[in-house]
Protein backbone atom coordinates (compact mmCIF):
# COMPACT_ATOMS: atom_id res chain seq x y z
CA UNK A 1 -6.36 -20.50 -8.79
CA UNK A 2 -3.44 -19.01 -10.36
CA UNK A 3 -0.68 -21.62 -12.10
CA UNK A 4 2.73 -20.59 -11.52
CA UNK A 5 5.55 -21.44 -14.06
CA UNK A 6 9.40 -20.68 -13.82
CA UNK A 7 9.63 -20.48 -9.65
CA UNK A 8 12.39 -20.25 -8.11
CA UNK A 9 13.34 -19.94 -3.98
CA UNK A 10 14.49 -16.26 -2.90
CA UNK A 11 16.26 -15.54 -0.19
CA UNK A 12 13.45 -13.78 1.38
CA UNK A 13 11.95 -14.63 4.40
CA UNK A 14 8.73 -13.84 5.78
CA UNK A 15 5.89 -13.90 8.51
CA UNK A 16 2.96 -13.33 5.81
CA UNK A 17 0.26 -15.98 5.23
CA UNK A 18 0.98 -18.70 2.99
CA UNK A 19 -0.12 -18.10 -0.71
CA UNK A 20 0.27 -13.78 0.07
CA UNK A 21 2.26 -11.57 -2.09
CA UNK A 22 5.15 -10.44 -0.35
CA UNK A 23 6.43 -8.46 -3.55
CA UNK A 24 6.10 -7.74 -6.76
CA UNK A 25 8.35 -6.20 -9.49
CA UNK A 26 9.36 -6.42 -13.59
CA UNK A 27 11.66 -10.13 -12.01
CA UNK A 28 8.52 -12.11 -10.74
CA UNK A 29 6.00 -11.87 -7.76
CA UNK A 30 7.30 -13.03 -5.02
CA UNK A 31 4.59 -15.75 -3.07
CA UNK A 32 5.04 -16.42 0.60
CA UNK A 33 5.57 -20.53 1.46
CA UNK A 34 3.98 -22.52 4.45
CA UNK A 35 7.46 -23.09 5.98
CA UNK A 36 8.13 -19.13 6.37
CA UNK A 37 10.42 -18.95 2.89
CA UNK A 38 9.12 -17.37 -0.78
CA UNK A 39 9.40 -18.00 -4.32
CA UNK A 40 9.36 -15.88 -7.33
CA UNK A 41 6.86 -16.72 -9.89
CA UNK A 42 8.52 -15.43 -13.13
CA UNK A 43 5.79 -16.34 -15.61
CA UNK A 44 1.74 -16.93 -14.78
CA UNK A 45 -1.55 -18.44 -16.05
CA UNK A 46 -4.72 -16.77 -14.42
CA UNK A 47 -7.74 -19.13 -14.48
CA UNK A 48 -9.12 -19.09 -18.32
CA UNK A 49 -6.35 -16.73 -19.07
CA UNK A 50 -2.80 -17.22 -21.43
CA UNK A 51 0.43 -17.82 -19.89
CA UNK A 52 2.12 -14.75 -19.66
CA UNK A 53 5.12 -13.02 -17.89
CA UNK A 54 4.87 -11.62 -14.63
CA UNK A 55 5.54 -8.44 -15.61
CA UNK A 56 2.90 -8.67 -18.81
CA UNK A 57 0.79 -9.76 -16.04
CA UNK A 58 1.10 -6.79 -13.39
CA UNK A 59 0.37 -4.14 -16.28
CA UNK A 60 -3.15 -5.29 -16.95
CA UNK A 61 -3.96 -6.45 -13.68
CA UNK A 62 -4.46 -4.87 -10.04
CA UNK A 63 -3.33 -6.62 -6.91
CA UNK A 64 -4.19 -5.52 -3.24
């Protein structure tokens, strides 16, 4: 379990399973919703891990 911190709603919307990465860039990851919409997670905590920036985040880490 990942905590999320500074979300916000995008405009985005999408048929992918709820909790999926839709996109990712330097702005935030962008997380698929139950109701079909997304948010962008600007900053995140991985379990055991230090809050960091989503962009801090995608240069150390691999996502399928």
């Amino acid at each position: 379990m990942y905590k999320l911190f500074s979300p916000r709603l995008s405009d985005r919307r999408t048929d992918a399973a709820p909790g999926s990465i839709v996109s990712r860039d330097r702005g935030g990851l962008e997380i698929a919703c139950a109701d079909g919409r997304c948010i962008i997670a600007a900053e995140l905590q991985a379990p055991g891990g230090r809050r960091m920036s989503a962009a801090d985040f995608l240069r150390g880490h691999t996502l399928e």
